[in-house]
N, C-alpha and C. Protein backbone atom coordinates (compact mmCIF):
# COMPACT_ATOMS: atom_id res chain seq x y z
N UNK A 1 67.96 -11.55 -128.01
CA UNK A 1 67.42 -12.86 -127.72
C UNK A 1 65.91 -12.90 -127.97
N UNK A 2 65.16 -11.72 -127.80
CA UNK A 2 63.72 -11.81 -127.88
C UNK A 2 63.27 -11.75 -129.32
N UNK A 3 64.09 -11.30 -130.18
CA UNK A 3 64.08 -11.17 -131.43
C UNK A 3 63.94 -12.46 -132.38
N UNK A 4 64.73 -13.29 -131.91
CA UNK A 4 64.99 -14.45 -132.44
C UNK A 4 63.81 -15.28 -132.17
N UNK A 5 63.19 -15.44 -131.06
CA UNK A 5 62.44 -16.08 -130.83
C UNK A 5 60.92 -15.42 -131.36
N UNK A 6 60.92 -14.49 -131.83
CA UNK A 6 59.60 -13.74 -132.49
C UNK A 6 59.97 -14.34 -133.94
N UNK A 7 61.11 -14.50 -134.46
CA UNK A 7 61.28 -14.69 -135.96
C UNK A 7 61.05 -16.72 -136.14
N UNK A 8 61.58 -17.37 -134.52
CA UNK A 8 61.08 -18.57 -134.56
C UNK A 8 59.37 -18.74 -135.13
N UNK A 9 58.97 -17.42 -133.65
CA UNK A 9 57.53 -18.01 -133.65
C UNK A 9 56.50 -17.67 -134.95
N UNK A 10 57.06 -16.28 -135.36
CA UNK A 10 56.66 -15.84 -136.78
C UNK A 10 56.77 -16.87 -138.16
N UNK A 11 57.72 -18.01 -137.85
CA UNK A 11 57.73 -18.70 -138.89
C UNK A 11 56.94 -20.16 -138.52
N UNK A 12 56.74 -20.37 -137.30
CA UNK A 12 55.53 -21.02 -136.69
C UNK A 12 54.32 -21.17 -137.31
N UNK A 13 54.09 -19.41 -137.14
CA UNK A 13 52.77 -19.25 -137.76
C UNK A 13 52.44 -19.22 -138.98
N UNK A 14 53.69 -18.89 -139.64
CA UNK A 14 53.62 -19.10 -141.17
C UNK A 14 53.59 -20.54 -141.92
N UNK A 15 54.10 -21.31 -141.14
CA UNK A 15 53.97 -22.66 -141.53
C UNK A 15 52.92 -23.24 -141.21
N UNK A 16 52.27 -22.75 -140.44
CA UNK A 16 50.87 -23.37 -140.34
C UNK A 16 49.83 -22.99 -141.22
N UNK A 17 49.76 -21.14 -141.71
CA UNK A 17 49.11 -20.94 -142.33
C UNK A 17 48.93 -21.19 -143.73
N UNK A 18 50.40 -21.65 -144.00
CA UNK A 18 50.72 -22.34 -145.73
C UNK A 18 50.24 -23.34 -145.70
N UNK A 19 50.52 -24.43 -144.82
CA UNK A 19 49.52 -25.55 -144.58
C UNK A 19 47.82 -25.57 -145.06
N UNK A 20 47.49 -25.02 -144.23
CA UNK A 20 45.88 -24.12 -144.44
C UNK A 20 45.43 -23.89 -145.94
N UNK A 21 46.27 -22.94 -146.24
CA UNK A 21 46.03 -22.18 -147.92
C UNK A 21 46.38 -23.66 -148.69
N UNK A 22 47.63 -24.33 -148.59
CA UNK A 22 47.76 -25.16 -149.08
C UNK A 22 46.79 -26.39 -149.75
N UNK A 23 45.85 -26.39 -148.79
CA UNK A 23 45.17 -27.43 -148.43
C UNK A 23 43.69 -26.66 -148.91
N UNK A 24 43.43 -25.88 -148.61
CA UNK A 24 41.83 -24.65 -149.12
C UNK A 24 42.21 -24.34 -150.34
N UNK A 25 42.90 -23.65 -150.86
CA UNK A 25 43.16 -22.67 -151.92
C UNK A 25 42.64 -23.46 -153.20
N UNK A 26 41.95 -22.76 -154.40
CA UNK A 26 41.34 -23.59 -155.66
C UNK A 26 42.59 -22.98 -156.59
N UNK A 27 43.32 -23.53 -157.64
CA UNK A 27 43.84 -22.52 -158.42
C UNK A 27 43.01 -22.78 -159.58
N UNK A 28 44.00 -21.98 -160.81
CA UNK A 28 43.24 -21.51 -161.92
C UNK A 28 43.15 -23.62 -162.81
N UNK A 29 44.12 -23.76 -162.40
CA UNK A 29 44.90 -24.66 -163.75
C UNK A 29 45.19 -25.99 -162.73
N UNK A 30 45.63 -27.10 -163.26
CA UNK A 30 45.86 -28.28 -162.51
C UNK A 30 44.86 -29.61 -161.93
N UNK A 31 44.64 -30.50 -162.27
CA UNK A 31 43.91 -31.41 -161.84
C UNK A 31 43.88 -31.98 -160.70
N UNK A 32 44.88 -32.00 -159.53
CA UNK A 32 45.44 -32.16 -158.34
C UNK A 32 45.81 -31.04 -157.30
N UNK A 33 45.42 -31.23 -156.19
CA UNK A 33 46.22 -29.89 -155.25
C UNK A 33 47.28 -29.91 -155.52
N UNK A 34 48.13 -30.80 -155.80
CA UNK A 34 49.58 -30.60 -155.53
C UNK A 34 49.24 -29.58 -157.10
N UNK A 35 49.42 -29.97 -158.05
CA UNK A 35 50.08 -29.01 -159.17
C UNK A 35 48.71 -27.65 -159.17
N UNK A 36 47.90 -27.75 -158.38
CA UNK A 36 47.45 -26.09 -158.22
C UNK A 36 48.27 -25.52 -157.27
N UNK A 37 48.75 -25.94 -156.51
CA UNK A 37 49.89 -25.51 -155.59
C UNK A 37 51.30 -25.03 -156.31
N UNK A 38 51.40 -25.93 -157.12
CA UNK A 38 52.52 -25.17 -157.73
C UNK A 38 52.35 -23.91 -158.21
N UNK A 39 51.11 -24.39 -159.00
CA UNK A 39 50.78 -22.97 -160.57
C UNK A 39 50.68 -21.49 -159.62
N UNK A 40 49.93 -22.04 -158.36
CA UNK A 40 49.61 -20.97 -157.34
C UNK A 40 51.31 -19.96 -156.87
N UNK A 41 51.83 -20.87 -156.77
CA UNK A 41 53.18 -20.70 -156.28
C UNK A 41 53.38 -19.92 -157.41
N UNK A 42 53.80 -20.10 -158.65
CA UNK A 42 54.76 -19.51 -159.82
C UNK A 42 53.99 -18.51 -159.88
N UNK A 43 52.34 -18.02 -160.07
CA UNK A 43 51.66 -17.01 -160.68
C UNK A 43 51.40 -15.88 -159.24
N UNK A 44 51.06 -16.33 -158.00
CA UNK A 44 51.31 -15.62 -156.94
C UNK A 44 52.87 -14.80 -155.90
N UNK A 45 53.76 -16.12 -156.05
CA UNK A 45 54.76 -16.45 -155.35
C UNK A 45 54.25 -16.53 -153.92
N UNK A 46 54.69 -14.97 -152.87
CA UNK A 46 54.90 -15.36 -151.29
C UNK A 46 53.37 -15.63 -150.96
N UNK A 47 52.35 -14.91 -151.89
CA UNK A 47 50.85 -15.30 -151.44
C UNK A 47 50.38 -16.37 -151.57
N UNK A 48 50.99 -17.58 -152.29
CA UNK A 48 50.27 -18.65 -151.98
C UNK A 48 50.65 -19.57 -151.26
N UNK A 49 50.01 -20.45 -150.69
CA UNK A 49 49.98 -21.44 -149.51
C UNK A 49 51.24 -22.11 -149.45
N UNK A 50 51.88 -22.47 -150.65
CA UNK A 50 53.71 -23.09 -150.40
C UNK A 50 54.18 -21.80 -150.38
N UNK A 51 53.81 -20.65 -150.64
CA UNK A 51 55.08 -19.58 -150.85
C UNK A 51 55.20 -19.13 -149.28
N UNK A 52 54.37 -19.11 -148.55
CA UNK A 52 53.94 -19.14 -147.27
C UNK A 52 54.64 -20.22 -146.22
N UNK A 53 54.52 -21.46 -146.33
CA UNK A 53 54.84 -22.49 -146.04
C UNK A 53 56.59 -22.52 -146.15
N UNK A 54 57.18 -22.54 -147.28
CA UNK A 54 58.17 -22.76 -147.80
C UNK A 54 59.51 -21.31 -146.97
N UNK A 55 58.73 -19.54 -146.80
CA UNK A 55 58.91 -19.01 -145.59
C UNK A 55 58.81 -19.12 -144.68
N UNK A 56 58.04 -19.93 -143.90
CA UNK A 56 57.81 -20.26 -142.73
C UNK A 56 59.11 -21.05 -142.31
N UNK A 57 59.30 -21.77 -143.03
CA UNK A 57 60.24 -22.97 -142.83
C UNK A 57 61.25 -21.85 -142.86
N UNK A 58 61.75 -21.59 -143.72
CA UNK A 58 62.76 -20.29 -143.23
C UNK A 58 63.08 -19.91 -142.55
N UNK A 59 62.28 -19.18 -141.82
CA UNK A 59 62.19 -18.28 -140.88
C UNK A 59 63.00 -19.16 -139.48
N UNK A 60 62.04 -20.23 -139.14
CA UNK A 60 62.25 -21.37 -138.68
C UNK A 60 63.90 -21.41 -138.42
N UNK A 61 64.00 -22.13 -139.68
CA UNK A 61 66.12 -22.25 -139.49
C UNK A 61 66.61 -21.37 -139.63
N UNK A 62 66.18 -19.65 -140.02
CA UNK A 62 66.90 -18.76 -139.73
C UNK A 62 67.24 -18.38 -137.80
N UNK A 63 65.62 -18.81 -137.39
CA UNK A 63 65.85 -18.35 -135.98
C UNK A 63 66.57 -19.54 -135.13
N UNK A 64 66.59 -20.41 -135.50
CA UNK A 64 67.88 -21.43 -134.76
C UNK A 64 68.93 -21.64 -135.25
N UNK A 65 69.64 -20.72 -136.00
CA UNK A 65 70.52 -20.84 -136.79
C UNK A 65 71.13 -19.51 -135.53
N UNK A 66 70.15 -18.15 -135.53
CA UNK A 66 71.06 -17.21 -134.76
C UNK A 66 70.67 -17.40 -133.23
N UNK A 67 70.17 -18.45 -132.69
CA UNK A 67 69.51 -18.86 -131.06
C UNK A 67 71.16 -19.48 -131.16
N UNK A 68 71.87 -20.46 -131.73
CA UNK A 68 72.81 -21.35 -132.10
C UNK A 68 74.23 -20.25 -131.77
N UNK A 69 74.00 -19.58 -132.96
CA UNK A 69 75.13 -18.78 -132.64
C UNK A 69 75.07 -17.73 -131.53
N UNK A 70 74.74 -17.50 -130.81
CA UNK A 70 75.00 -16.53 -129.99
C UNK A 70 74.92 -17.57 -128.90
């Protein structure tokens, strides 16, 4: 049970911090955050601010997915 709720809160924090990067991060290429966010995404993956974000969320419905089942 304590497990689950570390993998909730772990994806807590990850979603906040993709947020963050999301929102700071400069990339190389793109005229808009959104498509430096992408390029960031494809040329980094889990290190950039959606790759972050996009785990977080994960994590998230992984840990109420097994809070659920048990």
């Amino acid at each position: 049970m304590k497990m689950q709720f570390i993998l909730f809160i772990f994806g807590i924090v990850l979603t906040v911090w993709g947020i963050y990067r999301m929102r700071t991060d400069d990339g190389l290429f793109g005229k808009n955050q959104r498509n430096k966010n992408l390029f960031n995404l494809l040329l980094m993956g889990q290190a950039s601010g959606l790759g972050q974000f996009l785990s977080g969320i994960l994590c998230i419905i992984v840990g109420v997915i097994v809070i659920i089942m048990q």
